[in-house]
C-alpha atoms as a PDB file:
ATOM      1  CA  UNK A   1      14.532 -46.511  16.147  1.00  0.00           C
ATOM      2  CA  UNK A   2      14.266 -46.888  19.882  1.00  0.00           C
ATOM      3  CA  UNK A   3      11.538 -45.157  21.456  1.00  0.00           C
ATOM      4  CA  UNK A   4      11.005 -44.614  25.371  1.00  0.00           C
ATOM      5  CA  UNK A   5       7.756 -46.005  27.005  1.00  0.00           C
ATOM      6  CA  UNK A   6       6.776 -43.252  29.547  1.00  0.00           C
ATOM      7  CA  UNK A   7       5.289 -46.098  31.351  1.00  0.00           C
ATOM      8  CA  UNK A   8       8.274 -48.496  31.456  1.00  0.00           C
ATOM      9  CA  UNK A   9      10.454 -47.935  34.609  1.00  0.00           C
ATOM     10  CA  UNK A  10      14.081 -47.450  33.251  1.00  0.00           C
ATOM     11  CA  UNK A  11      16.557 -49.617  34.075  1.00  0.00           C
ATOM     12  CA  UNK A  12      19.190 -48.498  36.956  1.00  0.00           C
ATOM     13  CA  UNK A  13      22.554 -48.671  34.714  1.00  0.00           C
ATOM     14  CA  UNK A  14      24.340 -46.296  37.139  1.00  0.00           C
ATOM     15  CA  UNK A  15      23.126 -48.718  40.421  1.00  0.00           C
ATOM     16  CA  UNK A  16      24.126 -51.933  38.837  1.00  0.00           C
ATOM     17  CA  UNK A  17      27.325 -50.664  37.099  1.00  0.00           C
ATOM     18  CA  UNK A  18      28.368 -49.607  41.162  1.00  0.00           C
ATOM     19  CA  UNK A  19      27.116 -53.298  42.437  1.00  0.00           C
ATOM     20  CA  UNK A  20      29.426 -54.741  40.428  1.00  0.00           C
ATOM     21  CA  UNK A  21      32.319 -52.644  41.454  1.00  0.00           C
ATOM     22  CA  UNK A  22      32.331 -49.808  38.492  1.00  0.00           C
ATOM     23  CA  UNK A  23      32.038 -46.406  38.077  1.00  0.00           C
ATOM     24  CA  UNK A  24      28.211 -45.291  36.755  1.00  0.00           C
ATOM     25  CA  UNK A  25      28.002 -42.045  35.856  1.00  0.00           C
ATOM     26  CA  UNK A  26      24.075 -40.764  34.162  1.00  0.00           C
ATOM     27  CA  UNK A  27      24.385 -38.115  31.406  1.00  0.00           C
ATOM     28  CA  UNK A  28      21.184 -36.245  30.348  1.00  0.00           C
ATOM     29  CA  UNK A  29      22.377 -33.247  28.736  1.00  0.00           C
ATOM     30  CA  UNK A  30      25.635 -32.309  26.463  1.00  0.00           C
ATOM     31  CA  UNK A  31      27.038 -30.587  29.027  1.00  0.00           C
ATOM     32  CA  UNK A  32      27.003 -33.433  31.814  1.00  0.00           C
ATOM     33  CA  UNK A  33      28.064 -35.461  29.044  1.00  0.00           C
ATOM     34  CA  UNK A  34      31.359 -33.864  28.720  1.00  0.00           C
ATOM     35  CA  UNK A  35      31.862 -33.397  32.086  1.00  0.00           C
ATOM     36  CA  UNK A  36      31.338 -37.317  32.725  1.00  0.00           C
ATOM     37  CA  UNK A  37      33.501 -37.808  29.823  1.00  0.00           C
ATOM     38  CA  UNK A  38      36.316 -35.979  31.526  1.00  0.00           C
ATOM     39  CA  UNK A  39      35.785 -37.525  35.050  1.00  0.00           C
ATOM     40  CA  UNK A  40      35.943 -40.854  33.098  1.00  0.00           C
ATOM     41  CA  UNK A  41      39.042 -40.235  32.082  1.00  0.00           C
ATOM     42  CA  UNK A  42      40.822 -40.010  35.152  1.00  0.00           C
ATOM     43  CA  UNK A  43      39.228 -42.894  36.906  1.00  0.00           C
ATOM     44  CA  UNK A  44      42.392 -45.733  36.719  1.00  0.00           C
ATOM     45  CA  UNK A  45      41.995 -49.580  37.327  1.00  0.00           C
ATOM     46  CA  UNK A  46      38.253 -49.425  36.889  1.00  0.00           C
ATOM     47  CA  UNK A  47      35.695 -50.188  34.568  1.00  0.00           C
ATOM     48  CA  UNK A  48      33.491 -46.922  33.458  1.00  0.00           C
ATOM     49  CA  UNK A  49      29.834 -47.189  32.447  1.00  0.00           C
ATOM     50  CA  UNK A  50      28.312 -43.812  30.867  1.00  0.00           C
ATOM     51  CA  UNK A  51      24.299 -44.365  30.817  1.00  0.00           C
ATOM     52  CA  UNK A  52      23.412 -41.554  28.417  1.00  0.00           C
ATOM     53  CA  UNK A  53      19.895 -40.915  27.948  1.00  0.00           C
ATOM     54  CA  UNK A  54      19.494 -39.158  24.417  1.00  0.00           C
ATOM     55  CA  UNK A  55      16.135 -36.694  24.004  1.00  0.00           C
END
């Protein structure tokens, strides 16, 4: 099992996935989750990164 350090910095997923030329999209909660799920959906003719951060 993976395990967060509180004292580690996080890396920026959403930053580097958009310096690349994706879509990043963060999802903290269930509900952002789906709703990132849908936008993904409709994005065409790019690559999608979802950085979900599980409790």
């Amino acid at each position: 099992m993976l395990r967060r350090d509180a004292d580690r910095p996080q890396a920026d997923l959403v930053g580097l996935a958009e310096s690349i030329g994706c879509v990043g999209m963060r999802c903290t909660t269930p509900s952002e989750l789906d709703a990132a799920i849908r936008r993904s959906g409709t994005v065409q003719d790019w690559p999608v990164l979802l950085d979900v951060v599980l409790p």
